[in-house]
Protein backbone atom coordinates (compact mmCIF):
# COMPACT_ATOMS: atom_id res chain seq x y z
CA UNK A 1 -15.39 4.65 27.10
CA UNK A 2 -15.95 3.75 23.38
CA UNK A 3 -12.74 4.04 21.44
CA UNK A 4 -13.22 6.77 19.20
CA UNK A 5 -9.39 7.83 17.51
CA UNK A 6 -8.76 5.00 15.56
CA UNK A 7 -5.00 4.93 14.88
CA UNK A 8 -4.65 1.41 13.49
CA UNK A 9 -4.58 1.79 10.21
CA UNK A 10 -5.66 4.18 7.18
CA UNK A 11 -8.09 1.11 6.43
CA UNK A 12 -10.60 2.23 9.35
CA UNK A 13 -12.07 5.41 7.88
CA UNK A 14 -15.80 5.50 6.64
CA UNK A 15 -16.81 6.82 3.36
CA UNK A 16 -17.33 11.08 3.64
CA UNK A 17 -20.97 12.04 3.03
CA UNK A 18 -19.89 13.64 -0.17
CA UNK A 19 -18.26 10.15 -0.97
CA UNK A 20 -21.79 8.89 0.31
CA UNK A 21 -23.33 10.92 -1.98
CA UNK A 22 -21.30 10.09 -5.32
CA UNK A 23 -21.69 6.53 -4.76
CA UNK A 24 -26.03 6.51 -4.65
CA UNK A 25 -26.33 9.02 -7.87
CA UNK A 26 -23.51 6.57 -9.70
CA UNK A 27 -24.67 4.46 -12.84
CA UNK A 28 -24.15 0.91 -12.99
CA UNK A 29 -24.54 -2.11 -14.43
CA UNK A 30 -22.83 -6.25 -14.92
CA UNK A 31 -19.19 -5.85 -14.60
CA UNK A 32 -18.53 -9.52 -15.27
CA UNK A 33 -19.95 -8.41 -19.00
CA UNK A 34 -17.49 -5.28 -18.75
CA UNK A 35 -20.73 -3.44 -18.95
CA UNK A 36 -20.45 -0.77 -15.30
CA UNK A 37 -19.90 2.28 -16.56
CA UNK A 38 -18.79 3.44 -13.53
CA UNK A 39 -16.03 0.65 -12.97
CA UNK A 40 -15.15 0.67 -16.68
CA UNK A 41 -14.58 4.74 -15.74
CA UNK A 42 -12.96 4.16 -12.82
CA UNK A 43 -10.60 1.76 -14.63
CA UNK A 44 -9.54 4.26 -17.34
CA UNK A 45 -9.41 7.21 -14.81
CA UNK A 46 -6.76 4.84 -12.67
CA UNK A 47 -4.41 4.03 -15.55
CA UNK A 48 -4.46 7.73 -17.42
CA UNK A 49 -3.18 9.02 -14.11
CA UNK A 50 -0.50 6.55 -14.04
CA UNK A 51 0.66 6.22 -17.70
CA UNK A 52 -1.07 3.00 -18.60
CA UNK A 53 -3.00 1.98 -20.99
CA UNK A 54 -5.79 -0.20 -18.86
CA UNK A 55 -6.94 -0.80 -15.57
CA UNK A 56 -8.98 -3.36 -13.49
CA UNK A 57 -10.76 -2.84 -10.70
CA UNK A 58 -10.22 -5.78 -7.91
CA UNK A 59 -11.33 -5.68 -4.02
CA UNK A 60 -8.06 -5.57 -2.48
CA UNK A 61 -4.60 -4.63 -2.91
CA UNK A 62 -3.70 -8.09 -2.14
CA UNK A 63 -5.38 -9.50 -5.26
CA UNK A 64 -4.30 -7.17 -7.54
CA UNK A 65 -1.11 -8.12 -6.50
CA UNK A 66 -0.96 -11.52 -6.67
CA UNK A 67 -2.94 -11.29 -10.00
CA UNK A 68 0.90 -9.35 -11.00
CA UNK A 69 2.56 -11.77 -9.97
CA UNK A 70 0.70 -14.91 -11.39
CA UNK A 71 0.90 -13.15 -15.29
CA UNK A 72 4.76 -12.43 -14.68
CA UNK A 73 6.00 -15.76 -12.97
CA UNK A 74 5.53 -19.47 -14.34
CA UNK A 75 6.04 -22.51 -11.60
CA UNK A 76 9.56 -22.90 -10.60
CA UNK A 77 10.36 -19.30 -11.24
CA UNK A 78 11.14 -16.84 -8.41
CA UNK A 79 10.00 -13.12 -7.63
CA UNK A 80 12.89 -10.89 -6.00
CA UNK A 81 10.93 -9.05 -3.01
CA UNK A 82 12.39 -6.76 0.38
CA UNK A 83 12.06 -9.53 2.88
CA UNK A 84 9.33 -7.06 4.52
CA UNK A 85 7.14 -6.37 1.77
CA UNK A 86 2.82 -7.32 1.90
CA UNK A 87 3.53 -9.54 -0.71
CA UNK A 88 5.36 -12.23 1.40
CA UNK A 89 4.51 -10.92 4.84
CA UNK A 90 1.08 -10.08 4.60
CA UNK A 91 -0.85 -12.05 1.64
CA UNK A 92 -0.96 -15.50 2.98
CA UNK A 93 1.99 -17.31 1.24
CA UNK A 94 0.14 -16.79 -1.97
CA UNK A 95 3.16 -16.47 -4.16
CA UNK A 96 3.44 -20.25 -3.69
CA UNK A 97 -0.37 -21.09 -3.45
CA UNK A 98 -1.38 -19.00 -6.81
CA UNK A 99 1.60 -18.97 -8.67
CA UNK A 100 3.86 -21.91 -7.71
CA UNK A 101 6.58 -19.64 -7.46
CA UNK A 102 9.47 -18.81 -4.77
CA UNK A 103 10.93 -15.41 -3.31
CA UNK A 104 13.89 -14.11 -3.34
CA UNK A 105 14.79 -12.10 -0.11
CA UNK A 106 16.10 -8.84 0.09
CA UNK A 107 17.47 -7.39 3.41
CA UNK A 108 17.30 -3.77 2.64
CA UNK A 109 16.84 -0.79 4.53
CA UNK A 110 13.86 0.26 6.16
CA UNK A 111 11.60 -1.33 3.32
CA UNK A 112 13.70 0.10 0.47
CA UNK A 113 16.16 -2.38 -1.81
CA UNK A 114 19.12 -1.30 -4.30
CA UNK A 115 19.75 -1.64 -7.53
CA UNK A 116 22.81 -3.66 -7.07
CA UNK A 117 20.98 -5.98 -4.45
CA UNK A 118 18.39 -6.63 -7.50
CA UNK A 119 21.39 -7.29 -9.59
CA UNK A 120 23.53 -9.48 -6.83
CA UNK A 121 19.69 -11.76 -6.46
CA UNK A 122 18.78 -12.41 -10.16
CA UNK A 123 19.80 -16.53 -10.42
CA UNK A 124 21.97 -17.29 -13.22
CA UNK A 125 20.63 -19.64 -15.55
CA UNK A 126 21.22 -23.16 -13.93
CA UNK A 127 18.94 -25.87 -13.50
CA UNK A 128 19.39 -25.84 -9.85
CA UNK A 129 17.78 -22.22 -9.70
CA UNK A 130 14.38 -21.06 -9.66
CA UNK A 131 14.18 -18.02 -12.84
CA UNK A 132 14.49 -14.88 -11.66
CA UNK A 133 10.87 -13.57 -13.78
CA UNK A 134 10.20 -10.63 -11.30
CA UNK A 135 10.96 -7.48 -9.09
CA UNK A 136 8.52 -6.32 -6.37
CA UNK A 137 8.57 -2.96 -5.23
CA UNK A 138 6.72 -1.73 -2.34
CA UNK A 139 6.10 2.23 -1.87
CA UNK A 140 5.33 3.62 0.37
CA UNK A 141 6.61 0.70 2.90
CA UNK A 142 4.67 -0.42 5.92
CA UNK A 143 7.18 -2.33 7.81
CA UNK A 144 9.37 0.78 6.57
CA UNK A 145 7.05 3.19 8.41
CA UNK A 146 6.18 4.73 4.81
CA UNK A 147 9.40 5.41 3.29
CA UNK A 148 9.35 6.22 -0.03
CA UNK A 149 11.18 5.20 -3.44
CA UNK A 150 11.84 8.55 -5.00
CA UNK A 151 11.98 8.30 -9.23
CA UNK A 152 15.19 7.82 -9.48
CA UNK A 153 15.78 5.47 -7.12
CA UNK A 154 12.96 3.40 -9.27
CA UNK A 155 14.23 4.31 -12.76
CA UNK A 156 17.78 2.81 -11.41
CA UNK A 157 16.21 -0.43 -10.59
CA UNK A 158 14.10 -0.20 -13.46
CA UNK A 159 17.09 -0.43 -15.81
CA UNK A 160 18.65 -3.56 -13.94
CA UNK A 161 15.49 -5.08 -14.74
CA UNK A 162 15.81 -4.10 -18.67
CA UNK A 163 19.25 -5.33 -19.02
CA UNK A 164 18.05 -8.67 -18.09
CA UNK A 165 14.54 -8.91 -19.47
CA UNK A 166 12.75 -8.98 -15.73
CA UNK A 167 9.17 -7.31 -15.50
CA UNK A 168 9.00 -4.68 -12.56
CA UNK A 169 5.68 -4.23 -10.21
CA UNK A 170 4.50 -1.44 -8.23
CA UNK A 171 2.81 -2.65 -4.92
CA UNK A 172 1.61 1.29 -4.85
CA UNK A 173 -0.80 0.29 -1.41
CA UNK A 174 0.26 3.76 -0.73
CA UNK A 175 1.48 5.06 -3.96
CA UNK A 176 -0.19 8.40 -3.36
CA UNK A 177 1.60 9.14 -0.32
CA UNK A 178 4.66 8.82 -1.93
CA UNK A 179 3.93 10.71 -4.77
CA UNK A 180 2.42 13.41 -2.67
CA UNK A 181 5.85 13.50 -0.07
CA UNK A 182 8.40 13.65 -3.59
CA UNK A 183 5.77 15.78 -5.45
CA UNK A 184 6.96 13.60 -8.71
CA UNK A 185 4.61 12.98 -11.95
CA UNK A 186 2.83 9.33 -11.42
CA UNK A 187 2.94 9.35 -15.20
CA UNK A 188 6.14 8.90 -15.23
CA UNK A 189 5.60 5.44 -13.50
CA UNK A 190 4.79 4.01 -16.93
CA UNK A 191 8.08 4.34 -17.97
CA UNK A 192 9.37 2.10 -15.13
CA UNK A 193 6.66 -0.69 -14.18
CA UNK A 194 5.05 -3.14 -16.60
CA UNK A 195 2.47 -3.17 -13.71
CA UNK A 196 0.82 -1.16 -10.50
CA UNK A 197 -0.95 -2.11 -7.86
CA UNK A 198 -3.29 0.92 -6.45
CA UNK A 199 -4.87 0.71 -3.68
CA UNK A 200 -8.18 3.18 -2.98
CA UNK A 201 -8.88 2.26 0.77
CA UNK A 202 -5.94 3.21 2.79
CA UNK A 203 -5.40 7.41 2.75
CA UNK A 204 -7.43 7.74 -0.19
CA UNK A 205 -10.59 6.85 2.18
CA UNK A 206 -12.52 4.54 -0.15
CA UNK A 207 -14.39 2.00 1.43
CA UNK A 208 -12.76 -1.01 -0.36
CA UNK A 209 -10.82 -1.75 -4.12
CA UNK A 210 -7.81 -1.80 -5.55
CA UNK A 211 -6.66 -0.72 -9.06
CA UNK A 212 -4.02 -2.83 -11.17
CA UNK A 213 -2.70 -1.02 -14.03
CA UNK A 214 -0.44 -2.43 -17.34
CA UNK A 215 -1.23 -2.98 -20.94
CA UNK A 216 -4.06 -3.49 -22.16
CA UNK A 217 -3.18 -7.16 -23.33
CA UNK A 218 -1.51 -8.34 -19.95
CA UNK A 219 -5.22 -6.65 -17.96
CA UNK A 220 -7.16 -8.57 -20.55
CA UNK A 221 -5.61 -11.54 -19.29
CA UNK A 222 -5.80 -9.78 -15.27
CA UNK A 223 -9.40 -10.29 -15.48
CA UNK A 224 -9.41 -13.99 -16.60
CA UNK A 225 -7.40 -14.33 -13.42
CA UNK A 226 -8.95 -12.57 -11.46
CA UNK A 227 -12.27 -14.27 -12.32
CA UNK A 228 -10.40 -17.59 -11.31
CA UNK A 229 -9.63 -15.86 -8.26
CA UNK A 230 -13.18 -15.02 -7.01
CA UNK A 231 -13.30 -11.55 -7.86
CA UNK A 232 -15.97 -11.41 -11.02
CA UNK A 233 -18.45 -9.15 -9.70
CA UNK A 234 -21.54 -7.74 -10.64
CA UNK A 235 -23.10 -3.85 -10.08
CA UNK A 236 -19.63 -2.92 -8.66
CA UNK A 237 -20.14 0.68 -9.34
CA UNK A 238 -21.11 1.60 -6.43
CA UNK A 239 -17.67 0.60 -4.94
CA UNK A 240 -15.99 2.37 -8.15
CA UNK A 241 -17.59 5.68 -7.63
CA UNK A 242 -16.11 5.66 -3.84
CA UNK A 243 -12.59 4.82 -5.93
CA UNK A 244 -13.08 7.46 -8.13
CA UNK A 245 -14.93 10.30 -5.53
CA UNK A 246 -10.98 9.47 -3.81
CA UNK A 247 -8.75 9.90 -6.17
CA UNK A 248 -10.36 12.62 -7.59
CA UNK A 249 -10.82 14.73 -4.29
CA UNK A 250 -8.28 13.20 -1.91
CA UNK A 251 -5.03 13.04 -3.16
CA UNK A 252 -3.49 16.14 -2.49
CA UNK A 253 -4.79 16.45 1.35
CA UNK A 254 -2.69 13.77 1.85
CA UNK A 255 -0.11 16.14 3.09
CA UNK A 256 -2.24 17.10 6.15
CA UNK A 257 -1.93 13.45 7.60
CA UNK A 258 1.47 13.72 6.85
CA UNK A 259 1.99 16.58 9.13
CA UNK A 260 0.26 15.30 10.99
CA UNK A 261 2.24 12.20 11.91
CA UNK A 262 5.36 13.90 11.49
CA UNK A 263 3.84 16.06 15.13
CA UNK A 264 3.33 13.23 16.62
CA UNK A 265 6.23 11.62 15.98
CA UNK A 266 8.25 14.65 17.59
CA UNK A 267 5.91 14.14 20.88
CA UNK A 268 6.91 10.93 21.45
CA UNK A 269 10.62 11.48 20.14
CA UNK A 270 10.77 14.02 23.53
CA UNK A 271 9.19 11.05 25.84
CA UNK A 272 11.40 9.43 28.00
CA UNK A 273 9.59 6.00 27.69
CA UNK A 274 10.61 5.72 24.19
CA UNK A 275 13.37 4.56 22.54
CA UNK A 276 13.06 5.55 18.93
CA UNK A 277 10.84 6.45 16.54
CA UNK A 278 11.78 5.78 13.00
CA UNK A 279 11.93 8.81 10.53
CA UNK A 280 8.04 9.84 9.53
CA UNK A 281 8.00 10.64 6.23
CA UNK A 282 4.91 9.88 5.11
CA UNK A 283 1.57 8.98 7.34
CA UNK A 284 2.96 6.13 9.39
CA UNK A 285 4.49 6.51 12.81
CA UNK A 286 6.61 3.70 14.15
CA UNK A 287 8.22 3.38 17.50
CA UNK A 288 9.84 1.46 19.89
CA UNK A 289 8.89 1.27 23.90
CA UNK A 290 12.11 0.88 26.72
CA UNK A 291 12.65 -2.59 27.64
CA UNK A 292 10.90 -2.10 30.86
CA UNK A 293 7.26 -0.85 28.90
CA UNK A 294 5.07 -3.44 28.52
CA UNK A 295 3.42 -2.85 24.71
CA UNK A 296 0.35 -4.44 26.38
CA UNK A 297 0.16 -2.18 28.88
CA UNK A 298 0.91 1.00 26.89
CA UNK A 299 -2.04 -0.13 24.14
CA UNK A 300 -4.63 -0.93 27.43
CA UNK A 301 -3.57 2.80 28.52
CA UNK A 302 -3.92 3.67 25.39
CA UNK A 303 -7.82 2.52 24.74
CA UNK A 304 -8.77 3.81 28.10
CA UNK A 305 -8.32 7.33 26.51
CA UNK A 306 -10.68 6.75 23.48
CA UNK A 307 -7.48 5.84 21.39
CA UNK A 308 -6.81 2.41 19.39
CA UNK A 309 -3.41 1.54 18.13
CA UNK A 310 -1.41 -1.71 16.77
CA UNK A 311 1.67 -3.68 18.39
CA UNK A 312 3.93 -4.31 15.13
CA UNK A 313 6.79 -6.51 16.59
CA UNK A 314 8.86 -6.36 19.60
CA UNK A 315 8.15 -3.25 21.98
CA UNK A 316 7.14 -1.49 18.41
CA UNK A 317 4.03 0.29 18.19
CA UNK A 318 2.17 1.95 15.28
CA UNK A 319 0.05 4.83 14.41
CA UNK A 320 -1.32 5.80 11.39
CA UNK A 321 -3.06 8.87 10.62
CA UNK A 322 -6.04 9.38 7.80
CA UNK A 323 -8.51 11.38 6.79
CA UNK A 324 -10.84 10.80 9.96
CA UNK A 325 -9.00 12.10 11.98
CA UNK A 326 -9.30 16.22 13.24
CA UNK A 327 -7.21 18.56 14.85
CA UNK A 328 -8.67 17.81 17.97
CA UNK A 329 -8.22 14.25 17.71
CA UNK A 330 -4.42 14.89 17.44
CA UNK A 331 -4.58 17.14 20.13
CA UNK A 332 -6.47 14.21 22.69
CA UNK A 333 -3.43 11.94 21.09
CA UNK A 334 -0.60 13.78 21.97
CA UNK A 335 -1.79 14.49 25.48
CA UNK A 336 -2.22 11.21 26.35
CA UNK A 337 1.27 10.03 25.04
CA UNK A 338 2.71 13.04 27.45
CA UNK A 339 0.62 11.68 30.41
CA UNK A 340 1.45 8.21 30.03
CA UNK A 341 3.73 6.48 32.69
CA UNK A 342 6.29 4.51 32.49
């Protein structure tokens, strides 16, 4: 059997035809001359939702963010991070390759730092220290199981990164889902970031891209570094009318893969193979197998029903859900974890 629920990741879904459909009838043209209509409407679209004055338009999440952190951070500086975030687990060590820069690492909770953790890790101003020149925040969190930063929980840290002149950056991979759980305004964002990271291809269904938003100086200077970085590219509005069909048309049913993984979170919170299963609260389920389940095992069973999910550390196992997915899927889900064996 061909597996055909793909629980992975909210990477794995395909462009809608109506998506399909947007991206053929868009206009386009040479977005290394800044001359896509489509991208340079994509771009503006982006940062009027979120406050900001500019946008570009990048093919991943990961180099929008490391484009952030090369125009905050100068060698021998340091970026405060959660000691889970993408941008030290997950984008290749390129804090130090691009940017010459160290971390910081916050042990937080589930994803999530404090304000007086950010205060307790800025370096005071010795020549034996790396400068403290930036916060990273990650919402929704991955290796949290998408918890969220609510506003004032940002606007807190925000203001410890005022009082000592320290930019603050959004990695928003799933900034929608957050926004969407809390119901908050992402306009007010500007008010707390000098720059976000969106990214258009997890829940949002888009085939591929990734929005960074800030002034319009500091994205003038984005796309010099991004050009540096590979990412110049040509009739890209075909990829910025998927990004712009998605945040345009699937925002708000966000909420109905967040239901959606909050059932199946309670199926396999009543199994007796597993141990726990962290709090759902937006579309990621995390949880962890007894000591005598072999993950292995549990992801073979798992594909012999049609059904693909992803080990994520020691007897943990995730499942994301996303806009592929159907009632019925969820339904073929749920009875396999209640058949499975342990």
């Amino acid at each position: 059997m061909n597996p055909l629920i793909d629980l992975r990741s909210d990477t794995v879904t395909k462009p809608s035809p109506a998506m399909l459909e947007a991206m053929f009838q868009t206009q386009v043209g040479d977005d290394v001359y800044s001359e896509d209509p489509t991208v340079n409407e994509l771009q503006a679209y982006g940062a009027s939702l979120f406050g900001m004055e500019a946008g570009l338009f990048c093919p991943s999440g990961t180099m929008t963010n490391q484009i952030a952190i090369k125009l905050h951070t100068q060698p021998l500086s340091e970026v405060i991070c959660e000691r889970t975030s993408h941008i030290y687990l997950y984008e290749v060590g390129g804090i130090a390759f691009n940017s010459a820069a160290s971390v910081h690492l916050i042990q937080g909770t589930r994803g999530k730092i404090t304000p007086q953790q950010v205060a307790d890790g800025i370096n005071p101003d010795n020549i034996h220290h790396p400068v403290t020149s930036l916060v990273s925040l990650e919402n929704t969190s991955n290796k949290g199981g998408g918890s969220y930063y609510t506003l004032p929980e940002i606007a807190a840290i925000s203001e410890v990164c005022r009082q000592n002149n320290i930019p603050l950056h959004l990695d928003g991979a799933r900034v929608f889902n957050a926004l969407v759980a809390t119901g908050e305004n992402p306009q007010e964002y500007s008010r707390y970031f000098n720059t976000i990271s969106v990214c258009l291809s997890k829940g949002l269904g888009a085939p591929v891209g990734s929005l960074l938003l800030g002034p319009k100086p500091l994205i003038e200077i984005a796309k010099r570094v991004r050009k540096a970085l590979g990412g110049g590219w040509r009739q890209a509005g075909f990829l910025a009318a998927a990004g712009l069909y998605a945040l345009k048309n699937n925002i708000q049913r966000l909420q109905i893969d967040h239901d959606r993984a909050a059932l199946l979170g309670k199926v396999l919170q009543e199994t007796s193979y597993v141990v726990e299963v962290l709090p759902v609260d937006t579309n990621i389920v995390i949880f962890t197998l007894a000591p005598e389940v072999n993950p292995n095992v549990f992801i073979s069973y798992l594909e012999g029903k049609g059904i693909l999910a992803s080990t994520f550390g020691p007897q943990q196992i995730r499942m994301v859900t996303h806009l592929d997915l159907t009632d019925a899927m969820i339904l073929e889900i749920i009875t396999a974890i209640q058949s499975f064996k342990d």
